[in-house]
N, C-alpha and C. Protein backbone atom coordinates (compact mmCIF):
# COMPACT_ATOMS: atom_id res chain seq x y z
N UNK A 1 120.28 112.03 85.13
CA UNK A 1 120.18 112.49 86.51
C UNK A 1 119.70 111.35 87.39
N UNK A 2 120.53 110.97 88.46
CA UNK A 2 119.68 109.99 89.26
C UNK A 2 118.61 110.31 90.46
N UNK A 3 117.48 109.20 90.77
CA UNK A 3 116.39 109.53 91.39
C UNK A 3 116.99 110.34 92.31
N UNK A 4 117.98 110.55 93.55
CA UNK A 4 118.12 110.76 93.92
C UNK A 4 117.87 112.42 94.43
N UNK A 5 118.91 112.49 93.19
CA UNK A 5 118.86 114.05 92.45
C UNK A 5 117.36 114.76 91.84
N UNK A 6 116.49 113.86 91.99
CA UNK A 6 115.16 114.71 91.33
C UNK A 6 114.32 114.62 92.37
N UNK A 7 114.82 114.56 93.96
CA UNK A 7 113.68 114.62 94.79
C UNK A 7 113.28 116.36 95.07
N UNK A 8 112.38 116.53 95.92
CA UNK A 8 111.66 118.49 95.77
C UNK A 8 112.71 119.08 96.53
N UNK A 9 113.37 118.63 97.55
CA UNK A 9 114.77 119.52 98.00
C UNK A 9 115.49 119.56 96.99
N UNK A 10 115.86 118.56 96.36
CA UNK A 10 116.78 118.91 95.54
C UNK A 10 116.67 119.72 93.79
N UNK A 11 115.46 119.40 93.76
CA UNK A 11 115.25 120.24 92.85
C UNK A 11 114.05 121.67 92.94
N UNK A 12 114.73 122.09 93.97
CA UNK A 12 114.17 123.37 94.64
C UNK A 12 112.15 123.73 94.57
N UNK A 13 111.99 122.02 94.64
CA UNK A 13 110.38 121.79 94.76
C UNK A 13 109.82 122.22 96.28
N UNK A 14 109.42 123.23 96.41
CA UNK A 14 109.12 123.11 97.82
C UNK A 14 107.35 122.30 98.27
N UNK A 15 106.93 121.92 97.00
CA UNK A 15 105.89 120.56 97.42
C UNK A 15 106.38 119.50 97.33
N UNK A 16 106.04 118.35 97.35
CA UNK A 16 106.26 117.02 97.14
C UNK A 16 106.03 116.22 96.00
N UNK A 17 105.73 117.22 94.98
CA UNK A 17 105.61 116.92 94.00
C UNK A 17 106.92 115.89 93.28
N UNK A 18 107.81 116.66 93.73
CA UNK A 18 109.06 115.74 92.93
C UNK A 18 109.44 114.42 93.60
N UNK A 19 108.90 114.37 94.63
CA UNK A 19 108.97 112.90 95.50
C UNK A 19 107.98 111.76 95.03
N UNK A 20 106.64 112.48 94.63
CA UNK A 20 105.91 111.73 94.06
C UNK A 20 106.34 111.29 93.05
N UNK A 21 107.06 112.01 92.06
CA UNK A 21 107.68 111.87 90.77
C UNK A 21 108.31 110.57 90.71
N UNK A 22 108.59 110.48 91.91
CA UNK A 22 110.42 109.78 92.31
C UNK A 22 109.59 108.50 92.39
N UNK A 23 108.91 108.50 93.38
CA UNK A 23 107.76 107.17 93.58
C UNK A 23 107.00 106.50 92.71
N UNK A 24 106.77 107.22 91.78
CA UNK A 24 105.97 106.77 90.40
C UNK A 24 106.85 106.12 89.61
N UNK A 25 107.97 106.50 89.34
CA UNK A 25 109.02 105.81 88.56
C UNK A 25 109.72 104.72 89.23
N UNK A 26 109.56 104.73 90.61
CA UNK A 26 110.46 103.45 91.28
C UNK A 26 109.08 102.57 90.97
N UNK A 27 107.78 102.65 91.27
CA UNK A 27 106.96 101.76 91.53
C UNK A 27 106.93 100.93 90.01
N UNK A 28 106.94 102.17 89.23
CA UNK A 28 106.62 101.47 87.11
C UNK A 28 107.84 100.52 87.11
N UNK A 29 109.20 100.67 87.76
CA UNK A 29 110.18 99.62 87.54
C UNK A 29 110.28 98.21 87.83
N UNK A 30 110.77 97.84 87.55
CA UNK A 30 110.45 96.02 87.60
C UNK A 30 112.58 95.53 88.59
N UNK A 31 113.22 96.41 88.25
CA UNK A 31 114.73 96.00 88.57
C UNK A 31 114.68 95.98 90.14
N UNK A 32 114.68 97.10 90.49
CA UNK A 32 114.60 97.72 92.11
C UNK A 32 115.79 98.48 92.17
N UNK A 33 116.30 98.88 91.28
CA UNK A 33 117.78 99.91 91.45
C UNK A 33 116.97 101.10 92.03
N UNK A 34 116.01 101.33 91.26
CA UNK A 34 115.67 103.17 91.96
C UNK A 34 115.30 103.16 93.34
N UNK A 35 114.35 102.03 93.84
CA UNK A 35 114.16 101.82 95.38
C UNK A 35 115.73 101.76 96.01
N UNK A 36 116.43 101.12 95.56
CA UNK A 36 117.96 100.48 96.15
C UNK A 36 118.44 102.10 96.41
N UNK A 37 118.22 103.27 95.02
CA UNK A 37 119.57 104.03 95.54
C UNK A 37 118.64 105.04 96.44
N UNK A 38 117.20 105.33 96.51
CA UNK A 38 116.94 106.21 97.08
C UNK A 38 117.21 105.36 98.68
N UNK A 39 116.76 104.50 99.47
CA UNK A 39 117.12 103.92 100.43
C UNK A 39 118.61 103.90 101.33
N UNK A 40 119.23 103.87 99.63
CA UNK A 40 120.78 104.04 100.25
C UNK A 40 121.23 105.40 100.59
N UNK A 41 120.74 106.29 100.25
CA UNK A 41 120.58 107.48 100.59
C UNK A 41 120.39 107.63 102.34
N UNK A 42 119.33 107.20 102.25
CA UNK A 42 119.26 107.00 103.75
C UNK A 42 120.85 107.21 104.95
N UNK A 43 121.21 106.82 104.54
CA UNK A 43 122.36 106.04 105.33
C UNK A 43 123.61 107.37 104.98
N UNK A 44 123.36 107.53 103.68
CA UNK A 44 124.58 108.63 103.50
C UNK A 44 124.26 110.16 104.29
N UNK A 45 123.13 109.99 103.89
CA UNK A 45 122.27 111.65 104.25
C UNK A 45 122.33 111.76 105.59
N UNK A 46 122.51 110.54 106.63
CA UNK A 46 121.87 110.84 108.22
C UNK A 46 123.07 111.38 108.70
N UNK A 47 121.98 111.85 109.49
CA UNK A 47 123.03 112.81 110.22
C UNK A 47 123.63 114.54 109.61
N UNK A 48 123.10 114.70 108.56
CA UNK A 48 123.72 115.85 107.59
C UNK A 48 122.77 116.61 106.92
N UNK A 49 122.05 116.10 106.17
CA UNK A 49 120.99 116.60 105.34
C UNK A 49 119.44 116.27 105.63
N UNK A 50 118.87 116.83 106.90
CA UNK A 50 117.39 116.49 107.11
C UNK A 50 116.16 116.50 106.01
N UNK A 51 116.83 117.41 105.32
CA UNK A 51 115.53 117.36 103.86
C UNK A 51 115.90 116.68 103.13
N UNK A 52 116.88 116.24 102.94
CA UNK A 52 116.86 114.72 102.01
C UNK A 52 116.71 113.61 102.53
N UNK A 53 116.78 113.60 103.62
CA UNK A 53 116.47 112.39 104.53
C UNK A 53 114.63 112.40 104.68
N UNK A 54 114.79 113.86 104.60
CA UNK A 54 112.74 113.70 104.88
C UNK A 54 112.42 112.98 103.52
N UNK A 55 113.22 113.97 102.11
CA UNK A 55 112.13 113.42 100.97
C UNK A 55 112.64 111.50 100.88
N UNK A 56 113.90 111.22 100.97
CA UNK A 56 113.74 109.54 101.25
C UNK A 56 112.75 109.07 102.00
N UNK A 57 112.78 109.37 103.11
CA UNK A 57 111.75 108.48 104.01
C UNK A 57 110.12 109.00 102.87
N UNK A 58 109.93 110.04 102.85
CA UNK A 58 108.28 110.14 101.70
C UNK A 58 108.33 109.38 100.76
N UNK A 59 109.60 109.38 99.48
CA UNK A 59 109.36 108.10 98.55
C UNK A 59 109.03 107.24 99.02
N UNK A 60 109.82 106.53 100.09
CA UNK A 60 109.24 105.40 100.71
C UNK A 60 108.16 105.12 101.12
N UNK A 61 107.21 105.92 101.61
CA UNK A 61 106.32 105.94 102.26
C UNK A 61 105.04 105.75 100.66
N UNK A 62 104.87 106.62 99.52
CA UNK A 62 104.41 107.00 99.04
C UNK A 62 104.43 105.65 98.16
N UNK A 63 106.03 104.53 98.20
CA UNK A 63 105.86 103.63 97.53
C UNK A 63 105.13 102.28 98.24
N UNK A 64 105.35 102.43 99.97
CA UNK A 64 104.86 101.14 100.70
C UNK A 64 103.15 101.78 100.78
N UNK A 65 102.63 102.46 100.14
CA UNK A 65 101.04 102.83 100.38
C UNK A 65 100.72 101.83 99.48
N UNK A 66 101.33 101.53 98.12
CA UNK A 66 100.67 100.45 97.06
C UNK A 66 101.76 99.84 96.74
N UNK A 67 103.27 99.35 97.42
CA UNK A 67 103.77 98.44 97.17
C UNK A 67 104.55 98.14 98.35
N UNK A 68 103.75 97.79 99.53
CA UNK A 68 104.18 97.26 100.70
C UNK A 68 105.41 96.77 101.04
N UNK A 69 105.49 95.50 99.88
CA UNK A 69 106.50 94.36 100.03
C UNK A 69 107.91 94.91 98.97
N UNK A 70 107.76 95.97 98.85
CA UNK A 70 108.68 95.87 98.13
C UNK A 70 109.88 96.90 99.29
N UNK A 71 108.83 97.88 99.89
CA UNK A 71 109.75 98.57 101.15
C UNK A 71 109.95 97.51 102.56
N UNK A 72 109.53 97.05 102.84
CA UNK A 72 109.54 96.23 104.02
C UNK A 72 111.26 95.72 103.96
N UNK A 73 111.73 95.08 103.06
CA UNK A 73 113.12 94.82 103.70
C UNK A 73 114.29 95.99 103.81
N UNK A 74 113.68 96.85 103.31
CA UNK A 74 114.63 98.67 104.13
C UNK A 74 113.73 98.93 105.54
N UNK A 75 113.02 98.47 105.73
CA UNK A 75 112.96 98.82 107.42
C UNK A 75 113.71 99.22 108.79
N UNK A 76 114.84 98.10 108.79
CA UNK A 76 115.65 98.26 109.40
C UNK A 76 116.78 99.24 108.95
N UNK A 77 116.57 100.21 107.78
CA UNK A 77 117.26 101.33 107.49
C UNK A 77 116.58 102.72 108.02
N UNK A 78 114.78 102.16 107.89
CA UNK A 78 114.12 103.28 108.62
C UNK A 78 114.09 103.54 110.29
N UNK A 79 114.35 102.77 110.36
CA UNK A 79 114.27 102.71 112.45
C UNK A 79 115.10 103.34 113.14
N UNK A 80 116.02 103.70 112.60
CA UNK A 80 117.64 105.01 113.66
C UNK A 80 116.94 105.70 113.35
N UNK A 81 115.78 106.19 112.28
CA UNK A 81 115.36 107.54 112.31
C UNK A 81 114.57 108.28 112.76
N UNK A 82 113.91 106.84 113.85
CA UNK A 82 112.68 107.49 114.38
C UNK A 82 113.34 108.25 115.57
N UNK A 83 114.21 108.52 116.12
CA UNK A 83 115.30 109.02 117.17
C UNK A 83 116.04 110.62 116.69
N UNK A 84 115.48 110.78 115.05
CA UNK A 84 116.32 111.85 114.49
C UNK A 84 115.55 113.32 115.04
N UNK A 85 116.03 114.62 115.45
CA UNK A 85 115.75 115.34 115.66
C UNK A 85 114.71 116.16 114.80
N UNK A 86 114.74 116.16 113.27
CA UNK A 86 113.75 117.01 112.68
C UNK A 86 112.71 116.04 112.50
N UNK A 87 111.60 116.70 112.93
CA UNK A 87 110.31 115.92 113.18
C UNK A 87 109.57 115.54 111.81
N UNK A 88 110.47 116.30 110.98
CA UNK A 88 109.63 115.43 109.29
C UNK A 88 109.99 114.49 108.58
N UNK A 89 111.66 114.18 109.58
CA UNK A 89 112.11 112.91 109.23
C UNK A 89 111.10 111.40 110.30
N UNK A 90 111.39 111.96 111.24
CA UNK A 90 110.73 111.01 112.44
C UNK A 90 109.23 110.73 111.76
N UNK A 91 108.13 111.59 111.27
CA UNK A 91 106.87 110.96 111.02
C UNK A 91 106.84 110.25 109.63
N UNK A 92 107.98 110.77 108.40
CA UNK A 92 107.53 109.93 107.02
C UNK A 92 108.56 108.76 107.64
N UNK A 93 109.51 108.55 108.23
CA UNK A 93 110.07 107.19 108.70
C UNK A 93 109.22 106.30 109.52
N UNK A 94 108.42 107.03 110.00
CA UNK A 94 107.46 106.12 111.27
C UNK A 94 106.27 105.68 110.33
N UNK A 95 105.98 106.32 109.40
CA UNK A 95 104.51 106.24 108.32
C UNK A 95 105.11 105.27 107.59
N UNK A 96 106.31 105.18 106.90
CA UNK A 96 106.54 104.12 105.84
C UNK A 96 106.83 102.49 106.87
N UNK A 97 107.26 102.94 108.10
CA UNK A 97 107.09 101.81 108.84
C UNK A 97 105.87 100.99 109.06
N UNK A 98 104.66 101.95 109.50
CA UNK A 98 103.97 101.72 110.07
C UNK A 98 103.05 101.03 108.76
N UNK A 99 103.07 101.29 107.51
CA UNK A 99 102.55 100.39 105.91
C UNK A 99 103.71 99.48 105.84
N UNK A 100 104.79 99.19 106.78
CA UNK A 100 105.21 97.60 106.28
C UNK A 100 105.31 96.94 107.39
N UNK A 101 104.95 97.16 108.87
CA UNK A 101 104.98 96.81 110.05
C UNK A 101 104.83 95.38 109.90
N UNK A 102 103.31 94.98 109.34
CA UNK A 102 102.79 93.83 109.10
C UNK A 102 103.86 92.33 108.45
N UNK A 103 104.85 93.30 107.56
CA UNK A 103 104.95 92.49 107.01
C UNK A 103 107.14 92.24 107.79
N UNK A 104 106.96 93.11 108.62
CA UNK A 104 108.45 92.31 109.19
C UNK A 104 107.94 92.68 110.95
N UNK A 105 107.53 91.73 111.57
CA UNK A 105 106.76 91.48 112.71
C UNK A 105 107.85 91.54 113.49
N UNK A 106 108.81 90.57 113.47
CA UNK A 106 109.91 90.54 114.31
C UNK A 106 110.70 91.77 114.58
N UNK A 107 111.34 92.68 113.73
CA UNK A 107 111.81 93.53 113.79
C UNK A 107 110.75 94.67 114.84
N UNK A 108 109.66 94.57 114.52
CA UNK A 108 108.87 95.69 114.59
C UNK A 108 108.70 95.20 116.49
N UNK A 109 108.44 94.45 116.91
CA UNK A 109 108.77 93.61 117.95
C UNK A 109 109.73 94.32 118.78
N UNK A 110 110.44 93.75 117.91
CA UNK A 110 111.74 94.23 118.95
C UNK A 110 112.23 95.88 119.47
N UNK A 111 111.36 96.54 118.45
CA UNK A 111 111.25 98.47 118.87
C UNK A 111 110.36 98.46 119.33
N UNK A 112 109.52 97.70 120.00
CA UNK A 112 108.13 97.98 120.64
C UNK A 112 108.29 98.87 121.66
N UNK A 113 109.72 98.48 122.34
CA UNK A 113 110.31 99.88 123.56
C UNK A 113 109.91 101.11 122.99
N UNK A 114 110.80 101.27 121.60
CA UNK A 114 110.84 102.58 121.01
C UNK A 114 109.48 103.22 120.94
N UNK A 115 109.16 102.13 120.17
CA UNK A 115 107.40 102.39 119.66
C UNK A 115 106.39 102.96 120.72
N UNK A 116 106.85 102.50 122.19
CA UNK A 116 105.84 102.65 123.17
C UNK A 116 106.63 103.99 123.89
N UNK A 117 107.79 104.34 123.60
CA UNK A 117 108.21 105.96 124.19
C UNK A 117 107.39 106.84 123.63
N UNK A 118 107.98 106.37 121.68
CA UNK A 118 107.13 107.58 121.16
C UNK A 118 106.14 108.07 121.35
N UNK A 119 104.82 107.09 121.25
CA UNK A 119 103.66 107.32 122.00
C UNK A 119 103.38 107.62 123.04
N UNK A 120 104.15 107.62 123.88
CA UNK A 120 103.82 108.05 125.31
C UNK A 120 104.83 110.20 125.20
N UNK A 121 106.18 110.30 124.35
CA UNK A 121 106.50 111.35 124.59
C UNK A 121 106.63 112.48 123.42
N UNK A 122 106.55 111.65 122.31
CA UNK A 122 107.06 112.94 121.07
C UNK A 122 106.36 113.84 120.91
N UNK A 123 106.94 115.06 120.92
CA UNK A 123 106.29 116.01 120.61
C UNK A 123 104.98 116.35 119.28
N UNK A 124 105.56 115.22 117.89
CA UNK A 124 104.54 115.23 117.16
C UNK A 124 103.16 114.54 117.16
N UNK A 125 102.23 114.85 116.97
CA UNK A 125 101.09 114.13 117.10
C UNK A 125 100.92 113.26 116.06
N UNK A 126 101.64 113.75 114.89
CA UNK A 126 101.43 113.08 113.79
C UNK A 126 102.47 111.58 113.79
N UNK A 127 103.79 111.61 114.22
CA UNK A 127 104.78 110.60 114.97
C UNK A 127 103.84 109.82 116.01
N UNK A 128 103.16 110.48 116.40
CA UNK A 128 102.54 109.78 117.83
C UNK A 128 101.31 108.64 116.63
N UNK A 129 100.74 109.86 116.12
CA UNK A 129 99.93 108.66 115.50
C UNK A 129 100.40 107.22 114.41
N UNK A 130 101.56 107.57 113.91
CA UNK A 130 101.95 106.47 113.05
C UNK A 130 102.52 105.36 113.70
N UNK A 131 103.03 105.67 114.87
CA UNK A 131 103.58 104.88 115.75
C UNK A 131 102.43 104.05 116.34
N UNK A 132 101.46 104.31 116.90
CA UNK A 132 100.29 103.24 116.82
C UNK A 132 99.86 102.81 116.15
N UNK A 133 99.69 103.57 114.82
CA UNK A 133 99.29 102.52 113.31
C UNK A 133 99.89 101.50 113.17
N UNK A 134 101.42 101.62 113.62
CA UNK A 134 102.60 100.90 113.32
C UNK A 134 102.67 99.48 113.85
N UNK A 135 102.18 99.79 115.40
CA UNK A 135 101.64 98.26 116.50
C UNK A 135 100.87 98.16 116.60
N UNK A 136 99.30 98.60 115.56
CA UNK A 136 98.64 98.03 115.33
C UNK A 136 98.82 96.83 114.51
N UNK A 137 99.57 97.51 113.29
CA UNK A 137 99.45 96.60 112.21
C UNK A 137 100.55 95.62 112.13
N UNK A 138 101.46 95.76 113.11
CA UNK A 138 102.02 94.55 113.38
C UNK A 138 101.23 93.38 114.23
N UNK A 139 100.49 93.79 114.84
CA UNK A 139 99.73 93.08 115.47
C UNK A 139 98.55 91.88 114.52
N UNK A 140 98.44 92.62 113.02
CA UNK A 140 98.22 91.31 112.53
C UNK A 140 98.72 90.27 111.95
N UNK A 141 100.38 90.37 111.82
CA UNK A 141 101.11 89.50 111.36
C UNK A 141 100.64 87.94 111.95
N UNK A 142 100.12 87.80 113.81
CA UNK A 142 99.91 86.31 113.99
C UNK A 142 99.69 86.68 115.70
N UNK A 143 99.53 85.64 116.41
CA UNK A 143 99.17 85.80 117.69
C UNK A 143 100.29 86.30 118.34
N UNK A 144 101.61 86.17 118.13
CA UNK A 144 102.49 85.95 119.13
C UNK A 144 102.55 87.31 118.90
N UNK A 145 103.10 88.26 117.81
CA UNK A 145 103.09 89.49 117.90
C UNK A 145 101.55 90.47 118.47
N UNK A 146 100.68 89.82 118.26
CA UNK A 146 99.45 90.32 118.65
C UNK A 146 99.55 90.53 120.24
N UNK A 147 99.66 89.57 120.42
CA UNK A 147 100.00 89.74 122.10
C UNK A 147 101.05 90.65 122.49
N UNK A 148 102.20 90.61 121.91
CA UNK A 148 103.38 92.27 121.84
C UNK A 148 102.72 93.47 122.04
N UNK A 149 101.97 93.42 121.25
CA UNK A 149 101.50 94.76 120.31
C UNK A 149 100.55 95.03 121.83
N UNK A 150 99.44 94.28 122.05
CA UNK A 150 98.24 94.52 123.23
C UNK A 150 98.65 95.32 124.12
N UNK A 151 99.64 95.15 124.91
CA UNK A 151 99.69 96.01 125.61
C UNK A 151 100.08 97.35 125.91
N UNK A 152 101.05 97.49 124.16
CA UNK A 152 101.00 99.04 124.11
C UNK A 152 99.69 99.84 123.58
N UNK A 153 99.04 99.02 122.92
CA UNK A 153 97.92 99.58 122.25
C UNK A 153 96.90 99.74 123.46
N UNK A 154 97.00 99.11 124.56
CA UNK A 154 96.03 99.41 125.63
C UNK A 154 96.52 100.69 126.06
N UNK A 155 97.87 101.00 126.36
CA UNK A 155 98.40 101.97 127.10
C UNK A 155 98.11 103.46 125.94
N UNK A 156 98.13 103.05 124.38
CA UNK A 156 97.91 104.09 123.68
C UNK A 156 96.67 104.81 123.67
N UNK A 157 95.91 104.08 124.19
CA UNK A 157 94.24 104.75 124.26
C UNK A 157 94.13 105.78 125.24
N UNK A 158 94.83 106.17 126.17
CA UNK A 158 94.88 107.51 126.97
C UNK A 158 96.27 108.30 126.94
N UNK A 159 96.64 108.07 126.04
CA UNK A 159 98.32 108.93 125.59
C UNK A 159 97.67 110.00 125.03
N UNK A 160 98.41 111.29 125.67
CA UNK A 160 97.73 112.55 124.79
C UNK A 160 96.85 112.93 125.15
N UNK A 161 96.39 112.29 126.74
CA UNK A 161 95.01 112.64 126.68
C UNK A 161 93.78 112.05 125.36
N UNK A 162 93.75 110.70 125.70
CA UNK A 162 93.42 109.89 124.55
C UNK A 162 93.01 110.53 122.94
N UNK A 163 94.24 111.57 122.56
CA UNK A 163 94.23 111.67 121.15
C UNK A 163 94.14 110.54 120.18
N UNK A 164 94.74 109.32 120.90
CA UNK A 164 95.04 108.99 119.95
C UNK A 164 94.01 107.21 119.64
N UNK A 165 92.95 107.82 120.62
CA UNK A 165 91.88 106.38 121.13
C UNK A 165 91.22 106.05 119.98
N UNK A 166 91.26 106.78 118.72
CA UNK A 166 90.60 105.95 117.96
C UNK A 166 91.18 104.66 117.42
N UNK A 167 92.93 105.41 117.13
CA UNK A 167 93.78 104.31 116.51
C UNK A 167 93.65 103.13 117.21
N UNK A 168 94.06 103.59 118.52
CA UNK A 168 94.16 102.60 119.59
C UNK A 168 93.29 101.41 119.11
N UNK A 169 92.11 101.70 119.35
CA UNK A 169 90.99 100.46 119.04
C UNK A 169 91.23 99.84 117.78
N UNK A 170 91.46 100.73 117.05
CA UNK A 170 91.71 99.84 115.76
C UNK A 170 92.41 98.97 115.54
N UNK A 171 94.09 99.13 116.39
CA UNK A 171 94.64 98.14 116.42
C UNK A 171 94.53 97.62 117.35
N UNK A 172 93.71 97.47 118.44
CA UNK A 172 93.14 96.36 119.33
C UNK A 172 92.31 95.39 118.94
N UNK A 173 91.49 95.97 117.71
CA UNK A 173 90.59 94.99 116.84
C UNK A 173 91.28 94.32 115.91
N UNK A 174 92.96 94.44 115.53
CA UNK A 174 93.95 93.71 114.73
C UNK A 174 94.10 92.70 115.15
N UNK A 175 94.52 92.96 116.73
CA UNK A 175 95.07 92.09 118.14
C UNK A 175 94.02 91.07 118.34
N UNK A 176 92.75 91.27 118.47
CA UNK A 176 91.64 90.36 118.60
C UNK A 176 91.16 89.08 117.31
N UNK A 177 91.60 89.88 116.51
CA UNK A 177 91.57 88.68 115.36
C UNK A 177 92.16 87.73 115.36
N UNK A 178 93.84 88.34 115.31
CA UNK A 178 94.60 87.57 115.70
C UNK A 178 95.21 86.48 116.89
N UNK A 179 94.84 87.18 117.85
CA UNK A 179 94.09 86.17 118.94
C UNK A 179 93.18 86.08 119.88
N UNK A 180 92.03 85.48 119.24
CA UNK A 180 90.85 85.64 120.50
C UNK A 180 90.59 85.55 121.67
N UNK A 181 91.56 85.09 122.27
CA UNK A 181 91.35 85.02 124.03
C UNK A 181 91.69 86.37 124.57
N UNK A 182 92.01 87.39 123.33
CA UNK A 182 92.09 88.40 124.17
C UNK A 182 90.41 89.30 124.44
N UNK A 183 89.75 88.42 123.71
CA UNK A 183 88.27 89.57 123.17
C UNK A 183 87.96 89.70 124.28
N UNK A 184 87.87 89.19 125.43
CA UNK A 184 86.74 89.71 126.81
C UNK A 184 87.14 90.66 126.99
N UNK A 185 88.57 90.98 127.38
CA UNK A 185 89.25 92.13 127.95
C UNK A 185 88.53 93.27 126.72
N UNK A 186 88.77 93.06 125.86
CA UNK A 186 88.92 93.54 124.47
C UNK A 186 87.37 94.24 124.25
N UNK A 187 86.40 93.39 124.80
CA UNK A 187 84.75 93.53 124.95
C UNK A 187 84.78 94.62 125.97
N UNK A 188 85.44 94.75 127.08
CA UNK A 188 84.65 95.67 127.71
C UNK A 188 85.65 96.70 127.79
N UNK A 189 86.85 97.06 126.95
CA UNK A 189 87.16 98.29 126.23
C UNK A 189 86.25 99.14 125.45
N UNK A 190 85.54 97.99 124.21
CA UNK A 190 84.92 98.43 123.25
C UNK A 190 84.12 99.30 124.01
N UNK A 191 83.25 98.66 125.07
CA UNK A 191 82.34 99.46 125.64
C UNK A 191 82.06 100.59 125.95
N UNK A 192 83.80 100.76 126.64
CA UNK A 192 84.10 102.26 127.64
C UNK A 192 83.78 103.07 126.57
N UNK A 193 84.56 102.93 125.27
CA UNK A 193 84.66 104.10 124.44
C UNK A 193 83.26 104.09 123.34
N UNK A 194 82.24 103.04 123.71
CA UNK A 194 81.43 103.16 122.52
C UNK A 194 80.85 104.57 122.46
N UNK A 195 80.04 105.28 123.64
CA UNK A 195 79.62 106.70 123.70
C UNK A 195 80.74 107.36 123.74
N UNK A 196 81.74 107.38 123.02
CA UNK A 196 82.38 108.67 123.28
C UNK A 196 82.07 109.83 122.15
N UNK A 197 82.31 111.01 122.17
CA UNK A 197 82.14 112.13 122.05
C UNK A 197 82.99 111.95 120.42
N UNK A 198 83.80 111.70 120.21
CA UNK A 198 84.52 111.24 118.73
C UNK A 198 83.71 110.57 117.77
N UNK A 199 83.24 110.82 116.97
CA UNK A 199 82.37 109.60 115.94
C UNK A 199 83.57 109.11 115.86
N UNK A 200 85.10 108.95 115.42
CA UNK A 200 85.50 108.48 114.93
C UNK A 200 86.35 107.20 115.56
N UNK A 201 86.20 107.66 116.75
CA UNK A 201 86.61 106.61 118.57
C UNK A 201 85.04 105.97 118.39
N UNK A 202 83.86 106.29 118.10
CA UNK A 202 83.05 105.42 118.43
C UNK A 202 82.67 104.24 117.36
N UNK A 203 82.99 104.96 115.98
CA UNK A 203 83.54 104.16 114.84
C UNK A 203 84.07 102.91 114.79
N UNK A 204 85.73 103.31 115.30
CA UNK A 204 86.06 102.05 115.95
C UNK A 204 86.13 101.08 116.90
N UNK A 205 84.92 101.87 117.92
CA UNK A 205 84.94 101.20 119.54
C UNK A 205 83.53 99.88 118.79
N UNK A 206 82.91 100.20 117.83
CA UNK A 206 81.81 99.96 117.32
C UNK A 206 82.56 98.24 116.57
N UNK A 207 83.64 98.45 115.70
CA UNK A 207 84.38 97.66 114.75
C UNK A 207 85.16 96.47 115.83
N UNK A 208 85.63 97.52 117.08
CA UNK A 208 86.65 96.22 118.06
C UNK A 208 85.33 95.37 119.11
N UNK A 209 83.94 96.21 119.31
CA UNK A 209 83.10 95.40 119.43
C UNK A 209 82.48 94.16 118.92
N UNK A 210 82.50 93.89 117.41
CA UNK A 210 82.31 93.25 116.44
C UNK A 210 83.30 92.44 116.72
N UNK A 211 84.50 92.44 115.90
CA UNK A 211 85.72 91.83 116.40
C UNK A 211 85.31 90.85 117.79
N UNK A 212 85.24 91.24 118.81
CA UNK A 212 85.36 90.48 119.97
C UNK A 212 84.51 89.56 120.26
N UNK A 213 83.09 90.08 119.50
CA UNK A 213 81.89 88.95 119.70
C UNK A 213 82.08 87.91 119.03
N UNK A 214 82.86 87.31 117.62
CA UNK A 214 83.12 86.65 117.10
C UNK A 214 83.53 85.71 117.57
């Protein structure tokens, strides 16, 4: 039976159990055929089959959590999908992006349009949030993308009615590493949000503070 065939849609799993399955066995392999055919899937499935397109984009996702580099050059297979109508394709495509962002900068760059709609309109919160994970963590590839990334990540800190201000900072404190002339600006962000009402916004307003004094 190929991986394909043993993901939880297809084998009438209604957890994710069989995706994990799928992920465990691509990761133990050393060839890359099982990454190759679930990926290629991708491409056959769009447009037709949203639950197999969801459980592809989850292998993926489930394999770039502890093998980054090995999803990063299907990226550009994940990106038409952040545009797809069922919203469980759009967040495990935006999540497996957003764990290899780092490592294809350019590409990720160049959807920064995309990247900065989503955040500003999708209906999911959970899309909304991976999509800032996503330019965060491209933002530490090097300065030049850091500077890309800054100014959506400024604009992400009151999207949603700043749902999404913790991320925000976090990848503002990516952006600051990567290049320090942004820390002043960057310093009296930290500030606004240090009292906020979120431990978890003040968490990181606390971390992009640090960051900037450096």
């Amino acid at each position: 039976m190929s991986l394909s065939n043993r993901l939880s849609t297809q084998i009438g799993d209604k957890t994710q159990q069989g995706n994990v399955a799928v992920a465990e066995r691509i990761m133990a392999e050393s060839s890359g055929s099982g990454l190759e055919e679930v990926a290629a899937a991708l491409e056959s499935a769009a447009g037709q089959d949203a639950a197999l397109l969801g459980d592809c984009c989850e292998v993926l996702t489930k394999v770039a959590e502890r093998q980054p580099e090995r999803v990063a050059p299907y990226a550009p297979r994940l990106l038409p999908l952040l545009g797809h109508k069922a919203t469980r394709v759009r967040w495990e495509a935006m999540h497996a992006l957003a764990l290899t962002a780092e490592r294809v900068p350019d590409l990720m760059a160049g959807a920064l349009p995309t990247l900065a709609e989503l955040i500003r309109r999708d209906a999911s919160t959970i899309v909304r949030d991976y999509a800032v994970d996503a330019v965060g963590n491209m933002a530490r590839a090097g300065e030049a993308t850091a500077r890309q990334a800054y100014p959506v990540l400024r604009e992400a800190l009151r999207a949603a009615d700043g749902k999404h201000a913790g991320r925000a900072l976090s990848g503002l404190c990516h952006a600051v590493q990567a290049a320090p002339d942004l820390a002043l600006e960057a310093l009296q962000t930290a500030h606004e949000y240090a009292d906020h009402a979120k431990p978890a916004v003040r968490k990181a307003a606390k971390a992009l503070l640090k960051a900037a004094q450096r």
